[in-house]
N, C-alpha and C. Protein backbone atom coordinates (compact mmCIF):
# COMPACT_ATOMS: atom_id res chain seq x y z
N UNK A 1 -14.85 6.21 -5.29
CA UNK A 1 -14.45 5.11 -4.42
C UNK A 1 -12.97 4.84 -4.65
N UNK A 2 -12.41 4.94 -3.83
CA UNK A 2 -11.02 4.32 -3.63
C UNK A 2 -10.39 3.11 -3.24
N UNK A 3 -9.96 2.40 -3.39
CA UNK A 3 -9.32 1.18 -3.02
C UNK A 3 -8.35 1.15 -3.05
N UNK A 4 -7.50 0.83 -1.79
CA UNK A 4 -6.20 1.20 -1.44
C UNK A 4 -5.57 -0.51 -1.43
N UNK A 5 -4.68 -1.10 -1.94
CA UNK A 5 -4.06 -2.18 -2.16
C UNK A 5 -2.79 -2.12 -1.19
N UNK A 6 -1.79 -2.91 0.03
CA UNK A 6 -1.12 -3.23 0.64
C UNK A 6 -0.60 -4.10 1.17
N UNK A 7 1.12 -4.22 1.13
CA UNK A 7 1.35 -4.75 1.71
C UNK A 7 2.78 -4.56 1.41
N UNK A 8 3.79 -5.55 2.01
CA UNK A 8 5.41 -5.95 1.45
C UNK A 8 5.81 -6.25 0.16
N UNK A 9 7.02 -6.03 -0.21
CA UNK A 9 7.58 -6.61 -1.52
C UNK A 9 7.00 -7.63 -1.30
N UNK A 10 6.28 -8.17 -2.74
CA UNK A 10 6.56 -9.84 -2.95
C UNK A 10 4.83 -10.11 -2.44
N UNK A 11 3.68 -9.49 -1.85
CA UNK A 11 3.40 -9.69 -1.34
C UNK A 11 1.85 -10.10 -2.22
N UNK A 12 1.71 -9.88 -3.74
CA UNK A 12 0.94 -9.50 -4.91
C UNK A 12 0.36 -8.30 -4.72
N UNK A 13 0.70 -7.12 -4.67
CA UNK A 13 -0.33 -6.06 -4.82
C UNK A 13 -0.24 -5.73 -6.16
N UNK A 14 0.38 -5.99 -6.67
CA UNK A 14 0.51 -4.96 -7.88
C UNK A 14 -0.32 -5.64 -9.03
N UNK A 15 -0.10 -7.17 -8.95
CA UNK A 15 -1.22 -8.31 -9.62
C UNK A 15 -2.75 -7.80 -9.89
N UNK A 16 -2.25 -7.97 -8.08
CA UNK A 16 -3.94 -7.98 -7.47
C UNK A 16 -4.64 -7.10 -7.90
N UNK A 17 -3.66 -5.86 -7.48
CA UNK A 17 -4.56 -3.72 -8.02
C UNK A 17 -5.24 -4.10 -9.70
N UNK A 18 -4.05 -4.67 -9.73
CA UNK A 18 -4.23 -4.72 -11.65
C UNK A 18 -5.52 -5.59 -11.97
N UNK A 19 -5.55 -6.63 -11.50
CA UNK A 19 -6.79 -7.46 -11.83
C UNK A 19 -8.01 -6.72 -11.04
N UNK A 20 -7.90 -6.62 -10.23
CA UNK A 20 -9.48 -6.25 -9.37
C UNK A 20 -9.79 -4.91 -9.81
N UNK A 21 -8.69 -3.80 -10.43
CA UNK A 21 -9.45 -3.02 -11.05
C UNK A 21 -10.37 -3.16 -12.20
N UNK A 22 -9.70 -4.15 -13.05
CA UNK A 22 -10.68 -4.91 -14.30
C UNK A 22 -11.76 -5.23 -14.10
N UNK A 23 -11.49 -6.17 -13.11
CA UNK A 23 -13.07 -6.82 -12.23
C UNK A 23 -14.20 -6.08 -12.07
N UNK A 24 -13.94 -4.74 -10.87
CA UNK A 24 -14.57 -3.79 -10.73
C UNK A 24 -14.78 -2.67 -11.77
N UNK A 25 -14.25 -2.55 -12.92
CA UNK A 25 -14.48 -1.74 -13.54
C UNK A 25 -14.03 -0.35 -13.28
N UNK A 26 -12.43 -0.16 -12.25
CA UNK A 26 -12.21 0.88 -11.80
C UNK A 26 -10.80 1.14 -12.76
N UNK A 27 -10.57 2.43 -12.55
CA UNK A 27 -8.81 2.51 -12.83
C UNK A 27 -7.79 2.37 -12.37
N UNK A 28 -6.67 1.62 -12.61
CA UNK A 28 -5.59 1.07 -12.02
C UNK A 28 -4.90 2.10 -11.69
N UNK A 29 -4.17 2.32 -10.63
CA UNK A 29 -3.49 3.73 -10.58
C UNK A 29 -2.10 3.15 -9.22
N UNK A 30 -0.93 3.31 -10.00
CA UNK A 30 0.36 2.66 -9.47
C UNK A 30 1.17 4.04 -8.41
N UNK A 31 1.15 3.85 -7.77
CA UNK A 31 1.43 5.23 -6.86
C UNK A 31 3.15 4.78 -6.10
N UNK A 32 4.75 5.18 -6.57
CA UNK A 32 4.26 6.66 -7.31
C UNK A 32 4.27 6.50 -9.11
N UNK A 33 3.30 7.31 -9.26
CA UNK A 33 3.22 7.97 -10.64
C UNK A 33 3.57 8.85 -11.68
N UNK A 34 3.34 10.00 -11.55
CA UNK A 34 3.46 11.22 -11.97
C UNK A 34 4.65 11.54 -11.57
N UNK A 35 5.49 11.42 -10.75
CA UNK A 35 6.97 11.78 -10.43
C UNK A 35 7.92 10.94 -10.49
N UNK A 36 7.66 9.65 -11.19
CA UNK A 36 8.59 8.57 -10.90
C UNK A 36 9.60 8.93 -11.89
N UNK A 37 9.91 9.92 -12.64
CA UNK A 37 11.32 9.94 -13.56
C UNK A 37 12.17 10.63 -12.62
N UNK A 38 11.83 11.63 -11.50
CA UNK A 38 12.98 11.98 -10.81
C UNK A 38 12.48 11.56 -9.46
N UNK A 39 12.86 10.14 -9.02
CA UNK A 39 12.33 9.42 -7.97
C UNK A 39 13.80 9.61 -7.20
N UNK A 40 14.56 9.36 -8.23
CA UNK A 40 16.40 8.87 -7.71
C UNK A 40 16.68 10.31 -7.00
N UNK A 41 16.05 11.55 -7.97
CA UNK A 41 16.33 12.81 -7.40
C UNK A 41 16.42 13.11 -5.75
N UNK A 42 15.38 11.98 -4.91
CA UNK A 42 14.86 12.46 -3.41
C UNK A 42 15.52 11.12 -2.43
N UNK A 43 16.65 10.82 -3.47
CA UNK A 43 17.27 9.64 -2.34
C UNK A 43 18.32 9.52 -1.41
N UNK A 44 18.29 11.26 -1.58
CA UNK A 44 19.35 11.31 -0.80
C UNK A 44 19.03 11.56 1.17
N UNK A 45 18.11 11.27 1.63
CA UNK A 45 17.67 10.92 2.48
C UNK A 45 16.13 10.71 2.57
N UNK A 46 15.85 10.02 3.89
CA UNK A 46 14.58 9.49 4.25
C UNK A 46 13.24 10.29 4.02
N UNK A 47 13.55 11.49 4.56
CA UNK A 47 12.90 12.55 4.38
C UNK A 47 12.38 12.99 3.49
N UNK A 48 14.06 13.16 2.45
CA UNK A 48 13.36 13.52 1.32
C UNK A 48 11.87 12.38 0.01
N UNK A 49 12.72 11.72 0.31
CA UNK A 49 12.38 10.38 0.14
C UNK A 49 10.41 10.05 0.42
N UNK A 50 10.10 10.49 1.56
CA UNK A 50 9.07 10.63 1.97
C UNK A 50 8.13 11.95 1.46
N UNK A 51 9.08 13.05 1.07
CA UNK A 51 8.33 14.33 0.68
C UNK A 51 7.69 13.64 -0.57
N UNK A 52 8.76 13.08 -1.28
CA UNK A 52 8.64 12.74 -2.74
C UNK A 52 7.05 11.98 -2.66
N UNK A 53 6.95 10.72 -2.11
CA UNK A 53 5.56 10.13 -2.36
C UNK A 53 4.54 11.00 -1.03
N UNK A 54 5.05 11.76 -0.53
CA UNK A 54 3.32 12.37 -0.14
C UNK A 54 3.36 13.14 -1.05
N UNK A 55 4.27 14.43 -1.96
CA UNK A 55 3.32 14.82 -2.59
C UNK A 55 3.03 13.96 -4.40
N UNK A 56 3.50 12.77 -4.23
CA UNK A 56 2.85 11.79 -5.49
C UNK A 56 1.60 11.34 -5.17
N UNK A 57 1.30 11.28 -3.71
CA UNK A 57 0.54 10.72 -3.08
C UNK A 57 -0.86 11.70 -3.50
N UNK A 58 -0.53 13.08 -3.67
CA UNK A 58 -1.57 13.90 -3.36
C UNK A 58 -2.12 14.37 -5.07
N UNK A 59 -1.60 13.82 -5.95
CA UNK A 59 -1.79 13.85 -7.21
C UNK A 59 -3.01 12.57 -8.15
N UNK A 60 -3.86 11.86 -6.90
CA UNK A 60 -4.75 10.94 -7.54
C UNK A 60 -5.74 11.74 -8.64
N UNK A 61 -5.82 11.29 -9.54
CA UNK A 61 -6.80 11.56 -10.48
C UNK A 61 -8.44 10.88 -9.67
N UNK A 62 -9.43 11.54 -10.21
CA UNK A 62 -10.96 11.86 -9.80
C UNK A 62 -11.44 10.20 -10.44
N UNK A 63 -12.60 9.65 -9.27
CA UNK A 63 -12.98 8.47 -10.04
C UNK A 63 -12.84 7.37 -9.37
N UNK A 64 -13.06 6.10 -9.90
CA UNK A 64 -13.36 5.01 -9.54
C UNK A 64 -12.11 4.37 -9.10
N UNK A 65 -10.88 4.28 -8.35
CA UNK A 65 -9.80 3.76 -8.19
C UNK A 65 -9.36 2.35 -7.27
N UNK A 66 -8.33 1.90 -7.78
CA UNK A 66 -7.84 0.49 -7.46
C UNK A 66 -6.17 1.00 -7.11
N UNK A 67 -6.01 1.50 -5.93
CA UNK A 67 -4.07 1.90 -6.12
C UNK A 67 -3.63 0.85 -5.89
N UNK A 68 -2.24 0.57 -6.29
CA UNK A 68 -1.40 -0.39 -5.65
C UNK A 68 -0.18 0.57 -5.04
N UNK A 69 -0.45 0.45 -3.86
CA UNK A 69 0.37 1.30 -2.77
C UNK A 69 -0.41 3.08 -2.80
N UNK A 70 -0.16 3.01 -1.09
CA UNK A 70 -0.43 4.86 -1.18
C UNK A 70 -0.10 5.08 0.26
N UNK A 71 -0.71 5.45 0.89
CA UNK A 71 -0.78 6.35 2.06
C UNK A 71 0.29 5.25 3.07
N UNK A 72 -0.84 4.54 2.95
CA UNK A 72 0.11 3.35 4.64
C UNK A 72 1.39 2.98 3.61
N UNK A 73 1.64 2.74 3.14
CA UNK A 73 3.03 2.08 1.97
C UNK A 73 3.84 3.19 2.99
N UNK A 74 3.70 4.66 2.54
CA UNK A 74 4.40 5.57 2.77
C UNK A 74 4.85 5.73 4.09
N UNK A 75 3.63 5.84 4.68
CA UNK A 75 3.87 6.57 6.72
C UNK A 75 4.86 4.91 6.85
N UNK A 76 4.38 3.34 6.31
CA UNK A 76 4.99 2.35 6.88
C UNK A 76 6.15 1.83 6.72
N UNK A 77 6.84 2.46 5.35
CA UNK A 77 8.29 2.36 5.15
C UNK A 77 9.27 3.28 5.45
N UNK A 78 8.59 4.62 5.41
CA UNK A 78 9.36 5.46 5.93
C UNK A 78 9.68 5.59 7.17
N UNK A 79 8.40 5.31 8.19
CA UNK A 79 9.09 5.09 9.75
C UNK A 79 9.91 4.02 10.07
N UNK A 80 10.21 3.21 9.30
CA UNK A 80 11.04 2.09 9.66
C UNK A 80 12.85 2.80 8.87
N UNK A 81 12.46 3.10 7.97
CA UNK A 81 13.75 4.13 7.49
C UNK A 81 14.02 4.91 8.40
N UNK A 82 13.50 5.51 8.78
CA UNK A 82 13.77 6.83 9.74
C UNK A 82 13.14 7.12 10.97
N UNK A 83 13.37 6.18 12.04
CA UNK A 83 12.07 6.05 13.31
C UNK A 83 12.35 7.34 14.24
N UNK A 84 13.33 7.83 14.10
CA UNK A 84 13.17 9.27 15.04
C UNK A 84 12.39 10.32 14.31
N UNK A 85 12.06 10.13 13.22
CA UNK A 85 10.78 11.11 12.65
C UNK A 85 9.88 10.25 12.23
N UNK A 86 9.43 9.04 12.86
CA UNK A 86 8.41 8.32 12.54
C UNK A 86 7.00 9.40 13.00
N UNK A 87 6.90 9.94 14.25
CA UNK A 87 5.86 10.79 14.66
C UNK A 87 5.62 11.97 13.85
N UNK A 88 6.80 12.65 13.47
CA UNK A 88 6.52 13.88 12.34
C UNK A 88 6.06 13.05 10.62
N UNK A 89 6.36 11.92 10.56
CA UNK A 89 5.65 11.31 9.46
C UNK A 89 4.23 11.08 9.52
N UNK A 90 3.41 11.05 10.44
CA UNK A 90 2.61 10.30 10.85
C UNK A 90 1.24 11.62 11.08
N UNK A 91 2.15 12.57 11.74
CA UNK A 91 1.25 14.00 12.24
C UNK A 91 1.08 14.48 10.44
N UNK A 92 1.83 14.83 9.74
CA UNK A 92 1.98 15.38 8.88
C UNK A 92 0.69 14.56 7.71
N UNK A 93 1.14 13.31 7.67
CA UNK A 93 -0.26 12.67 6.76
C UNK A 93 -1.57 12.78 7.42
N UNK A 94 -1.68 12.71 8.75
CA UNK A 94 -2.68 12.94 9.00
C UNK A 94 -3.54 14.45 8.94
N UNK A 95 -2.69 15.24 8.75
CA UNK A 95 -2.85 16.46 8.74
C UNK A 95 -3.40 16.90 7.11
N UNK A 96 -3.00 16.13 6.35
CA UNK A 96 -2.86 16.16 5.35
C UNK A 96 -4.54 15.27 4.89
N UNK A 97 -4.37 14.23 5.18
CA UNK A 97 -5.61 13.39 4.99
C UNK A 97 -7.11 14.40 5.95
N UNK A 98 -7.09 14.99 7.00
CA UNK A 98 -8.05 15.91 7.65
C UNK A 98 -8.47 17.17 6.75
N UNK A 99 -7.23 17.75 5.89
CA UNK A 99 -7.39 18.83 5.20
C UNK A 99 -7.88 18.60 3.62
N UNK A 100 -7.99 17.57 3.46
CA UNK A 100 -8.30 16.74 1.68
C UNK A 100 -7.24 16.91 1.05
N UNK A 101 -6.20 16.74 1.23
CA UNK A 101 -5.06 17.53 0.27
C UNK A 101 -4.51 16.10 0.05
N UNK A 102 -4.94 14.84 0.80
CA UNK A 102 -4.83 13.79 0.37
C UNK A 102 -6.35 12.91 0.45
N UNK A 103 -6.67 11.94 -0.58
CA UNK A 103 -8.02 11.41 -0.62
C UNK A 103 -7.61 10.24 0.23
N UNK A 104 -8.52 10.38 1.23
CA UNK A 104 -8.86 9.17 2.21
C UNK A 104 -9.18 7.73 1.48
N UNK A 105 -8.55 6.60 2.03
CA UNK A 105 -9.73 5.97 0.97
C UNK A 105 -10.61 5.41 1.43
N UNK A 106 -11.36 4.17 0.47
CA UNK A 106 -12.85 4.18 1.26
C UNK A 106 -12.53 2.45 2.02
N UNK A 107 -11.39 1.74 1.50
CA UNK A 107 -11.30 0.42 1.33
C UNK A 107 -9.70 -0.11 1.36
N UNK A 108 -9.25 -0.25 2.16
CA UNK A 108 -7.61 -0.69 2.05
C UNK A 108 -7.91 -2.52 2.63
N UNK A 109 -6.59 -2.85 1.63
CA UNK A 109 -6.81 -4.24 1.45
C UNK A 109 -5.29 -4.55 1.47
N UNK A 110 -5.16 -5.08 2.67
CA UNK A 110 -3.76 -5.86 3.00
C UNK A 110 -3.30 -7.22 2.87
N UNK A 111 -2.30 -7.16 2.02
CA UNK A 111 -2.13 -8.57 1.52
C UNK A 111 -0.70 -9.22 2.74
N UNK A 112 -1.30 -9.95 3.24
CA UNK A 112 -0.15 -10.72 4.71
C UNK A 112 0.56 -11.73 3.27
N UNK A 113 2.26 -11.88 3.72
CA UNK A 113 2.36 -13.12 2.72
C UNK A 113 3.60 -13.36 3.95
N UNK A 114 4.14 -14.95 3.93
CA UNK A 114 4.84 -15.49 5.00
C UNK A 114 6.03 -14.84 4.07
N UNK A 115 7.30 -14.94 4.77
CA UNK A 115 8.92 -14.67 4.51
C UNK A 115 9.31 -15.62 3.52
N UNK A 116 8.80 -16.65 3.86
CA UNK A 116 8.89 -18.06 2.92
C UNK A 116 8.48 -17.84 1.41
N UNK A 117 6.99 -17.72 1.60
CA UNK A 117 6.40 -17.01 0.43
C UNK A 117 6.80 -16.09 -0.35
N UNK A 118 7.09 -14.83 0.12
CA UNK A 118 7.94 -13.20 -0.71
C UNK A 118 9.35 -13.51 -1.26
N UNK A 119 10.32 -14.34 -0.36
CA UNK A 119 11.56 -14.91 -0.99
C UNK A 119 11.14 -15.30 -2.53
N UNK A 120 9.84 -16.14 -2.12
CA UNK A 120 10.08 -17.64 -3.61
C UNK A 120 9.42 -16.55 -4.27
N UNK A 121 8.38 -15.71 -4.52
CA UNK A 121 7.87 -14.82 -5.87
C UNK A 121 8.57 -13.64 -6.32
N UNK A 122 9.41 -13.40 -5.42
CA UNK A 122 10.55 -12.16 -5.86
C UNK A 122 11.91 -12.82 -6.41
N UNK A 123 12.04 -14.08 -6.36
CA UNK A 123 12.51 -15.27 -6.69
C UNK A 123 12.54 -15.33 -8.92
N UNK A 124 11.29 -15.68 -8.36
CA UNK A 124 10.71 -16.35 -9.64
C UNK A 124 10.42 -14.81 -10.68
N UNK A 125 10.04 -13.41 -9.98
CA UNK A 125 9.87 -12.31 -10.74
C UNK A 125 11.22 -12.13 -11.82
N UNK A 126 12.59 -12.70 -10.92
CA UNK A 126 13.01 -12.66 -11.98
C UNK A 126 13.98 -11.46 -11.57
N UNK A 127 13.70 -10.26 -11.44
CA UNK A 127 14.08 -8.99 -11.31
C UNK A 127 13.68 -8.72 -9.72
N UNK A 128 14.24 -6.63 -9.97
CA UNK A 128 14.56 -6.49 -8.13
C UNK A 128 13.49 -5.41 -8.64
N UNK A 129 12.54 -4.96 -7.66
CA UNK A 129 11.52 -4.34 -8.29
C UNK A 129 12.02 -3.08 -6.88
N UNK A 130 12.91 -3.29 -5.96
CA UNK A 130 12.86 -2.53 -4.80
C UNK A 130 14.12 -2.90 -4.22
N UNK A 131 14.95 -2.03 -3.15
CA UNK A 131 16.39 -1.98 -2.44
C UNK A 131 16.00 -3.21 -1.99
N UNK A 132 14.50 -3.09 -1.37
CA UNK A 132 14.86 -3.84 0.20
C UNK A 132 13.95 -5.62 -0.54
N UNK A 133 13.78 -5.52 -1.57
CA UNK A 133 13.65 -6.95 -1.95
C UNK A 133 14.30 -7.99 -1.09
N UNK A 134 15.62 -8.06 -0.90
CA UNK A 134 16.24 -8.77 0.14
C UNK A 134 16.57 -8.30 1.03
N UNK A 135 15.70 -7.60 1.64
CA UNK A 135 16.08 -7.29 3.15
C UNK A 135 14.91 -7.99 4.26
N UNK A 136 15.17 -9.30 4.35
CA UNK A 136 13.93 -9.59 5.19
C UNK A 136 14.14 -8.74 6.71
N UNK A 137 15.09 -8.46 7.66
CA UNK A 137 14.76 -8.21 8.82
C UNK A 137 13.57 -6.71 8.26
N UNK A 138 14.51 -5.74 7.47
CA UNK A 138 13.69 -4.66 7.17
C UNK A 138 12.24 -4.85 6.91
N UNK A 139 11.97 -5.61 6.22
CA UNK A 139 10.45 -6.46 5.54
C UNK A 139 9.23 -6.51 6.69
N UNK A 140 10.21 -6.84 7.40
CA UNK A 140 9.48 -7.42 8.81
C UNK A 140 8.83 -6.52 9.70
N UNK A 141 9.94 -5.77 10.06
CA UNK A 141 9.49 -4.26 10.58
C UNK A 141 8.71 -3.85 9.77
N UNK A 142 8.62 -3.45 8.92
CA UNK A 142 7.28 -2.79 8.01
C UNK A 142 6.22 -3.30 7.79
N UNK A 143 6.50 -4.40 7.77
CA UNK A 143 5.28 -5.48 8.06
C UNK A 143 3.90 -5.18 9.36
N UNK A 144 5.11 -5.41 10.07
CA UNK A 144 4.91 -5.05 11.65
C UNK A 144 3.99 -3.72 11.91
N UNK A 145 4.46 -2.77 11.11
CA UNK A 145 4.52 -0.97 11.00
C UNK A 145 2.56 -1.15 10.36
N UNK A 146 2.97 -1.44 9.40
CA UNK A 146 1.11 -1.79 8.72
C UNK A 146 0.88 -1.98 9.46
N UNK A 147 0.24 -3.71 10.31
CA UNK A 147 -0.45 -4.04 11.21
C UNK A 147 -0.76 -2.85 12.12
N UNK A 148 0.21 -2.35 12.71
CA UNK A 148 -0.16 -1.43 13.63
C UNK A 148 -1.17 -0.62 13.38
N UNK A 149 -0.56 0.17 12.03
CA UNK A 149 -1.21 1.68 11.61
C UNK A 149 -3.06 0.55 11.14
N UNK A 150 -3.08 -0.46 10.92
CA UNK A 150 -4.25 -0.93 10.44
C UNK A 150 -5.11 -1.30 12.04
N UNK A 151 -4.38 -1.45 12.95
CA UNK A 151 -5.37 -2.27 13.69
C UNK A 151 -5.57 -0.51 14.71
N UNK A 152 -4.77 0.52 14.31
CA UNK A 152 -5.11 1.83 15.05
C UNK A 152 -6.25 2.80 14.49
N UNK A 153 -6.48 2.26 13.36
CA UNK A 153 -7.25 2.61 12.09
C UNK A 153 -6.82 4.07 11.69
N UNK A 154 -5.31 4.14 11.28
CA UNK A 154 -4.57 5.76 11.21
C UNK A 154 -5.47 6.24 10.46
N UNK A 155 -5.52 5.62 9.32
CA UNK A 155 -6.62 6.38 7.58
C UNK A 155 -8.11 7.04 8.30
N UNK A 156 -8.39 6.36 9.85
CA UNK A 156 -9.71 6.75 10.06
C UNK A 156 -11.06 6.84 9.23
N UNK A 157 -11.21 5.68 8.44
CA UNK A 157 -11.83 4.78 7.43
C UNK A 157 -12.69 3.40 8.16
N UNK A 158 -12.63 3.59 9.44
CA UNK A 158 -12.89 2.29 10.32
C UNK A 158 -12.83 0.91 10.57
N UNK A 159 -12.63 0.30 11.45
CA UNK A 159 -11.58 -0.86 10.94
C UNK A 159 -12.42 -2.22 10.48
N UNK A 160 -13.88 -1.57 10.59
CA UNK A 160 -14.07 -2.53 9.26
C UNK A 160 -13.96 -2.57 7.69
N UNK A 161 -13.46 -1.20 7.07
CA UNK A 161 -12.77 -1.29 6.06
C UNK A 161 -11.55 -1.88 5.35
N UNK A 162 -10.98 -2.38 6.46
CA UNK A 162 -9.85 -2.91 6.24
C UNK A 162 -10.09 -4.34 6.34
N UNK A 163 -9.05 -4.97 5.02
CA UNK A 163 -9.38 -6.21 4.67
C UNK A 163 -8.09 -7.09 4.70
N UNK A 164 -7.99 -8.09 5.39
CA UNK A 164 -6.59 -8.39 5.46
C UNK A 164 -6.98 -10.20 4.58
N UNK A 165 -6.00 -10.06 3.57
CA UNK A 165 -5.95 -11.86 2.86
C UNK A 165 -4.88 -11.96 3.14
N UNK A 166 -4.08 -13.36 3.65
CA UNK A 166 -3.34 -14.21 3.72
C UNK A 166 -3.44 -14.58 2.54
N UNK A 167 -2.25 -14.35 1.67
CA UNK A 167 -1.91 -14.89 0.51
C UNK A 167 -0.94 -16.24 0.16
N UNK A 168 -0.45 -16.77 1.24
CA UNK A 168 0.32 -17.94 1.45
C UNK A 168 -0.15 -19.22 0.85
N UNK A 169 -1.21 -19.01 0.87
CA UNK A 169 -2.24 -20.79 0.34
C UNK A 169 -3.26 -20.49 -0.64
N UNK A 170 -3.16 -19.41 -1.39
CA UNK A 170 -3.95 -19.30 -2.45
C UNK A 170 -2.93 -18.56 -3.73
N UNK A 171 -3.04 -18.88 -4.67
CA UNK A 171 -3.03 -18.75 -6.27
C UNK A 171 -3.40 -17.14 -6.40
N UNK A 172 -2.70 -16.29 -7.40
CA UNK A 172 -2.95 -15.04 -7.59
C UNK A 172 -3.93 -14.71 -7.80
N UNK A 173 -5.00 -15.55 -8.70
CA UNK A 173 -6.09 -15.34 -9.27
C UNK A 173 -7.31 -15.75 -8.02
N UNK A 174 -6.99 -16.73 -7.18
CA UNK A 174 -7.90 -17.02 -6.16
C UNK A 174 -7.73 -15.62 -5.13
N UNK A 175 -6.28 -14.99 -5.22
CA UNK A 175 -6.50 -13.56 -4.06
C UNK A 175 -7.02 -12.47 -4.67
N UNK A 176 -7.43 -12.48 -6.21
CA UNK A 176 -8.32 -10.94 -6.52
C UNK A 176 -9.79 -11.82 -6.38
N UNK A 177 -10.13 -13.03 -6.40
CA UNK A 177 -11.42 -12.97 -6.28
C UNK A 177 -12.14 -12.91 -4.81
N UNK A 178 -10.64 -13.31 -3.70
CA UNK A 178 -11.29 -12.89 -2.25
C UNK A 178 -11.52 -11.69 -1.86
N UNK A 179 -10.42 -10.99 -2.51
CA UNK A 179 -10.68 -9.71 -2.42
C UNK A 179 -11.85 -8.98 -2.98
N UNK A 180 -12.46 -9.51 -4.09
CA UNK A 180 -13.75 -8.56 -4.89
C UNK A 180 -14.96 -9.45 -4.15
N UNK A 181 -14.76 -10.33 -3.53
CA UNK A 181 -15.64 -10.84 -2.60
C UNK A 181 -15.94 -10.02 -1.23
N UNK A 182 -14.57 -9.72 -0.47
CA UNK A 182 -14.70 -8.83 0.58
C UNK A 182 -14.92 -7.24 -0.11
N UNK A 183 -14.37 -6.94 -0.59
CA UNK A 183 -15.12 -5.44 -1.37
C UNK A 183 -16.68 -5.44 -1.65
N UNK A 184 -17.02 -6.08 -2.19
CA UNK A 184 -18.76 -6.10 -2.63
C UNK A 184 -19.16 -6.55 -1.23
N UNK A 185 -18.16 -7.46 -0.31
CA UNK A 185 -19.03 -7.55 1.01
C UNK A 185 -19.90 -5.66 1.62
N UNK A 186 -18.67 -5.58 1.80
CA UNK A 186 -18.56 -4.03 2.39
C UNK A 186 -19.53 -2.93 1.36
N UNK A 187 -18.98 -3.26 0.35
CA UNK A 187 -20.27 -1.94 -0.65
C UNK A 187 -21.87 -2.32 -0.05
N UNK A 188 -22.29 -3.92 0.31
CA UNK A 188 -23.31 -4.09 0.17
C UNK A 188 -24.23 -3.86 1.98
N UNK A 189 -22.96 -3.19 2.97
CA UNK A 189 -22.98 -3.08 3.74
C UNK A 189 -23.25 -1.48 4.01
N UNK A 190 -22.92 -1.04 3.19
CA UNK A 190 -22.77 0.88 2.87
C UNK A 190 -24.13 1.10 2.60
């Protein structure tokens, strides 16, 4: 089982992955991983940039998983980086996700947080965890970019797998327990 965690800087996924894997008893798995010492290596354009996490992307270990970021992170920041190869981003994962060479997942869980909201916790983090930390117009568009790829159901996972919390009016600890609420919804639906 996979569980795919999403959303914007600022938005708690990384909290969230972390706690609800505990919860569930799965493994936390931070994507990218396995290649993040020569991350700087692929920045020299969009592209490359994008090669880099599909093939980090395609390196999940076997098992019970909780990611924070994967597939949509990727196709949804990169087409906003680079929208004249937004379609060759898009053919290519899917091509990729049809052939197993990437694991589908079973459960993606999108965390919505207002502009208001991501300012004040990227704020208070203290540190820049990402370029575009302060880039709200960019934020937005990608924002935008998810919704889409979620309400088109790209992952082809069906769109009742997909779980969207508004994190604006609840406490970190109140958004992993909606979330392991809507997860066990869905297992108990399978």
């Amino acid at each position: 089982m996979i569980i795919e965690i999403e959303g914007v800087d600022g938005a708690g996924k990384s909290f969230v992955s972390n706690e609800l894997s505990k919860e569930l008893d799965f493994e936390f798995y931070k994507t990218p991983k396995r290649l993040k010492a020569v991350r700087e290596k692929f920045d020299f354009s969009s592209d490359a940039r994008f090669t880099f996490y599909i093939l980090d992307c395609s390196e999940l270990p076997e098992g019970n998983l909780v990611l924070d970021r994967y597939v949509l992170s990727t196709v949804a920041y990169h087409s906003i980086l680079n929208p004249e190869n937004r379609e060759s981003y898009r053919t290519l994962t899917t091509e990729l996700l049809d052939d197993g060479i990437l694991k589908r997942p079973d459960i993606v869980i999108y965390l919505s947080v207002s502009e208001c909201s991501r300012t004040e916790r990227i704020r208070q983090r203290n540190e820049t965890y990402s370029r575009y930390d302060n880039d709200s117009f960019f934020l937005g568009k990608v924002d935008e970019c998810f919704k889409e790829l979620i309400k088109e159901d790209f992952l082809k996972i069906g769109t009742e797998n997909y779980i969207n919390i508004d994190t604006n009016n609840f406490g970190k600890t109140e958004v992993v327990d909606l979330a392991k609420k809507a997860v066990e919804g869905i297992l108990t639906w399978k």
